[in-house]
Protein backbone atom coordinates (compact mmCIF):
# COMPACT_ATOMS: atom_id res chain seq x y z
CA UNK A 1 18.54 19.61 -25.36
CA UNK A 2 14.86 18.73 -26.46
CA UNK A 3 11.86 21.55 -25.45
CA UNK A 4 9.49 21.02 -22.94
CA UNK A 5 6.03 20.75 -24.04
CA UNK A 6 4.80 22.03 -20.71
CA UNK A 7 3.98 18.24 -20.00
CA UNK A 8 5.56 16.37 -17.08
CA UNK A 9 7.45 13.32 -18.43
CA UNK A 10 7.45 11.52 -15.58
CA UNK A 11 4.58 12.31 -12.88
CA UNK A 12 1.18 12.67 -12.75
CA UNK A 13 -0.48 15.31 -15.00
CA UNK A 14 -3.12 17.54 -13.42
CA UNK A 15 -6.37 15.56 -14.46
CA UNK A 16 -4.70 12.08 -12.85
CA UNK A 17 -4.19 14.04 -9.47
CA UNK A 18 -8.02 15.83 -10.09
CA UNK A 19 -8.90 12.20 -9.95
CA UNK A 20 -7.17 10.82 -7.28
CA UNK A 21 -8.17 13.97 -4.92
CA UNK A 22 -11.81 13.21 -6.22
CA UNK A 23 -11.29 9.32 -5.17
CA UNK A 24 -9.47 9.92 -1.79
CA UNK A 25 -12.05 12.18 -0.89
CA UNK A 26 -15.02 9.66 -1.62
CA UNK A 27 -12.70 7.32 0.21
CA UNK A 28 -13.24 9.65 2.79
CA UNK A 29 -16.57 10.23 2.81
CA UNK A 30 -17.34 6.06 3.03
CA UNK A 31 -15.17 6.10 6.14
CA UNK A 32 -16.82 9.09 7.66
CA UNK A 33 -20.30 7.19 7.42
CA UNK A 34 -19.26 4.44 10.09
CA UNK A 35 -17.18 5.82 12.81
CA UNK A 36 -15.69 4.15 15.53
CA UNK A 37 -18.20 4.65 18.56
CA UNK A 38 -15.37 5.06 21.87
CA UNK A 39 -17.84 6.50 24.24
CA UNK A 40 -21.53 7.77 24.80
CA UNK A 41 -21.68 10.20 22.16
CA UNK A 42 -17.92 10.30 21.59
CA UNK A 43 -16.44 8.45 17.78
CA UNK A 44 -13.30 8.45 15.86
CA UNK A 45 -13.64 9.69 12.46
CA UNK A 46 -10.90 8.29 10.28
CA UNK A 47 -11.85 10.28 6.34
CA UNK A 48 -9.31 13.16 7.45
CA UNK A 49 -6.76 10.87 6.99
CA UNK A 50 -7.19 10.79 2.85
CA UNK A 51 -8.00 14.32 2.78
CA UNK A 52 -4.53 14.59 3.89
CA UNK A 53 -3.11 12.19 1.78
CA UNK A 54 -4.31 14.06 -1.18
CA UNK A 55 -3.14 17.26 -0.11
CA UNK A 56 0.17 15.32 0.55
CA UNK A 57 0.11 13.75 -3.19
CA UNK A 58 -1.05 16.40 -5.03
CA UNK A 59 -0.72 19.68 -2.63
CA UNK A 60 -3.21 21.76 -0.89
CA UNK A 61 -5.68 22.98 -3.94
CA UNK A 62 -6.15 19.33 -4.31
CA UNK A 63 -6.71 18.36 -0.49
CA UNK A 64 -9.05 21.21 -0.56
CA UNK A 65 -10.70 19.41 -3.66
CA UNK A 66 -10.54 15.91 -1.59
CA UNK A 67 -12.19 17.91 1.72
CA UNK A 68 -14.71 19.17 0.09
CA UNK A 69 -15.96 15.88 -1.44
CA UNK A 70 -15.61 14.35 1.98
CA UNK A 71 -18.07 16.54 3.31
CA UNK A 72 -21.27 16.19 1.07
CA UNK A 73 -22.31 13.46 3.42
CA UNK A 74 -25.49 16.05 4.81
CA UNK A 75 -26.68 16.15 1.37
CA UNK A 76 -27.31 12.36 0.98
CA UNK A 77 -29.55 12.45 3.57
CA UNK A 78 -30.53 12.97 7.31
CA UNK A 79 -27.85 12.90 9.84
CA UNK A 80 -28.72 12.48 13.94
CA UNK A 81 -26.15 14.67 15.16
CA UNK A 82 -26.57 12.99 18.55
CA UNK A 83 -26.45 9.26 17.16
């Protein structure tokens, strides 16, 4: 019986699922900046789906990783909060 390494032979390795997290939750963040307008004041917001996608890929550190990526959209500028 060969020795493990401590590498996965067949799966993702730690930095691939860093980077998909990191990608699903910019994925997320485009989304987030054009919701679906329903009613006065009222929009769907459809980023939480890949935020849970890459908790479901890589589990929840990662979807944590994903979330918080998703929600750096105050930084990049001004958001109406009724608009």
């Amino acid at each position: 019986m060969a020795k493990s390494d401590g590498h996965r032979a067949n799966g993702a390795g730690a930095g691939t699922r860093l980077l998909v997290a990191l990608a699903l939750g910019g994925l997320a963040l485009l989304v987030d900046l054009h919701p679906i307008p329903l009613l006065p004041r009222v929009s769907l917001h459809f980023g939480s789906v890949f935020v849970l996608l890459a908790a479901l890929a890589g589990g929840p550190l990662y979807g944590v990783v994903a979330a918080i990526v998703s929600v750096v959209q105050p930084l990049l500028g001004p958001v109406d909060p009724l608009g």
